[in-house]
C-alpha atoms as a PDB file:
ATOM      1  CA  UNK A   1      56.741  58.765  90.953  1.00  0.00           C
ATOM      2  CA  UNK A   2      58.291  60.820  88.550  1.00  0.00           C
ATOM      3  CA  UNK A   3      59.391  64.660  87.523  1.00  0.00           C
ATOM      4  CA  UNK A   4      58.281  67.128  85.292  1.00  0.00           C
ATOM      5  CA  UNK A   5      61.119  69.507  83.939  1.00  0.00           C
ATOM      6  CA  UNK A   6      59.649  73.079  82.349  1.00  0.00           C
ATOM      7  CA  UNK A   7      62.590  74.706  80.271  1.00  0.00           C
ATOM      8  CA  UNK A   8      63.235  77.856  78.722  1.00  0.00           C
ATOM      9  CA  UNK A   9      65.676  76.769  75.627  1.00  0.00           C
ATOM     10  CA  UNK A  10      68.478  79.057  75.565  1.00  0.00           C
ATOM     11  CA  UNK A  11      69.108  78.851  72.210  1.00  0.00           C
ATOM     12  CA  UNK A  12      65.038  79.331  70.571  1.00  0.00           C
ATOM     13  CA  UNK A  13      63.785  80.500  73.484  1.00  0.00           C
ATOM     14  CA  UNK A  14      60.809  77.867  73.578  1.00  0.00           C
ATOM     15  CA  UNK A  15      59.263  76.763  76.852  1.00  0.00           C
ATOM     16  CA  UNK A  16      58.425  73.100  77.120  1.00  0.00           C
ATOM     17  CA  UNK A  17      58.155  70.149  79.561  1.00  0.00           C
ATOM     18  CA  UNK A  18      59.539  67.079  79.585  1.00  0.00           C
ATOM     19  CA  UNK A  19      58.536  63.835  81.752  1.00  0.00           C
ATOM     20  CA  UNK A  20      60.623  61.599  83.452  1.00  0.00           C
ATOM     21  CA  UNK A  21      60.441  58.793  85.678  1.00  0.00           C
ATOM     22  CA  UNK A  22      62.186  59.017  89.089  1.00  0.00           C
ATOM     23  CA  UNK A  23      63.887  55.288  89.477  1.00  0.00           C
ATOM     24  CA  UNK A  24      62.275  53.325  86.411  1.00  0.00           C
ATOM     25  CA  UNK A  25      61.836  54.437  82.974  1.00  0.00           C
ATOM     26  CA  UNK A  26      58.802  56.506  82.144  1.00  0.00           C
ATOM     27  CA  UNK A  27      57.247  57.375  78.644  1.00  0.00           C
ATOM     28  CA  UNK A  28      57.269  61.734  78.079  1.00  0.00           C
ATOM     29  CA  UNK A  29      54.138  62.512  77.124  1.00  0.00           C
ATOM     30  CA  UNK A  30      55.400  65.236  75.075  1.00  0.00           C
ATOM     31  CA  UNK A  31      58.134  63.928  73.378  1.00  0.00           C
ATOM     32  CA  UNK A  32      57.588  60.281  73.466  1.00  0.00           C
ATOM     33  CA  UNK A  33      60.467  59.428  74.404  1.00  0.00           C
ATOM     34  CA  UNK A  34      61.046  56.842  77.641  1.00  0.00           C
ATOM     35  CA  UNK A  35      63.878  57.526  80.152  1.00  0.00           C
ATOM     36  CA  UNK A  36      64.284  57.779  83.543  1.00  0.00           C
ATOM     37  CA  UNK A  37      65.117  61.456  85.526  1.00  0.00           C
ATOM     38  CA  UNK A  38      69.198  61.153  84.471  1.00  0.00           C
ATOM     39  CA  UNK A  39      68.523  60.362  80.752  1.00  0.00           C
ATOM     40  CA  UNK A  40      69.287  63.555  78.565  1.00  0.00           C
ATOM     41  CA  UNK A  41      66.278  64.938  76.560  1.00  0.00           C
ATOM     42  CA  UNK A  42      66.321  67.538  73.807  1.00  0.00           C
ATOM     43  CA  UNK A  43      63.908  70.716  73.076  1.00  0.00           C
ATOM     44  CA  UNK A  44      61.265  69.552  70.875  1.00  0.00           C
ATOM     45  CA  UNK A  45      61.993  73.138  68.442  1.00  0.00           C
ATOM     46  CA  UNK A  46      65.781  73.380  68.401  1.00  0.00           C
ATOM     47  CA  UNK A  47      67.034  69.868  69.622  1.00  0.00           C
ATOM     48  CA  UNK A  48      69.650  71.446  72.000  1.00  0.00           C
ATOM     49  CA  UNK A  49      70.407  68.913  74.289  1.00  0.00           C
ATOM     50  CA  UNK A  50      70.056  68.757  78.123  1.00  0.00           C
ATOM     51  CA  UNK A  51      71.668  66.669  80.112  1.00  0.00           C
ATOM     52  CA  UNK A  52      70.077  66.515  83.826  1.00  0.00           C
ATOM     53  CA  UNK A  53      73.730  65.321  85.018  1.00  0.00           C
ATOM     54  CA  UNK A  54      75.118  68.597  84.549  1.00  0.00           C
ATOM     55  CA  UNK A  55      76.025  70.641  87.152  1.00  0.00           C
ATOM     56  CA  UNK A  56      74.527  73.939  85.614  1.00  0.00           C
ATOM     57  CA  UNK A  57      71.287  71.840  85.096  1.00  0.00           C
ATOM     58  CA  UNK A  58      69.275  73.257  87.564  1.00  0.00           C
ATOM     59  CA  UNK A  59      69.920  77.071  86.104  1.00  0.00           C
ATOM     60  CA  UNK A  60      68.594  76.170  82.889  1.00  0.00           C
ATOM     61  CA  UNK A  61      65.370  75.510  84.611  1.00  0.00           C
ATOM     62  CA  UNK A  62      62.383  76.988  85.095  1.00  0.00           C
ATOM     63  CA  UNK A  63      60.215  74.581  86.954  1.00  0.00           C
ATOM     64  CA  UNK A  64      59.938  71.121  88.255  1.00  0.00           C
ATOM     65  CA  UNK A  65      56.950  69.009  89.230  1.00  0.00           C
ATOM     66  CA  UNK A  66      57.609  65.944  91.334  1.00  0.00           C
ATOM     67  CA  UNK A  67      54.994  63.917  91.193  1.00  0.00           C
ATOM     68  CA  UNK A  68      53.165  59.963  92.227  1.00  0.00           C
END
């Protein structure tokens, strides 16, 4: 199982998606990258950071996919 984040970057205004693995580490396919869903990921254009632990997380968001 594992989630899909879609982001709108707030600083270059790019929309992209970022995999993550819900309990076990999973490799993006995007970014290549392999985390699980509380590891921090950065946009592929700008590299602003985002950190799903945040507590304004969810209102940088645009969409997320859970999926198994």
């Amino acid at each position: 199982m594992g989630l899909i984040y879609r982001v709108k970057c707030e600083r270059c205004g790019s929309v992209f998606e970022h995999q993550a693995g819900v309990g076990f580490a999973y490799a993006c396919v995007g970014c290549g990258e392999v985390a699980d869903e509380s590891a921090p990921f950065w946009c592929p254009v700008c590299n602003l950071r985002y950190n799903p632990r945040e507590e304004n997380f969810a209102d940088k968001l645009q969409e997320v996919i859970l999926w198994d």
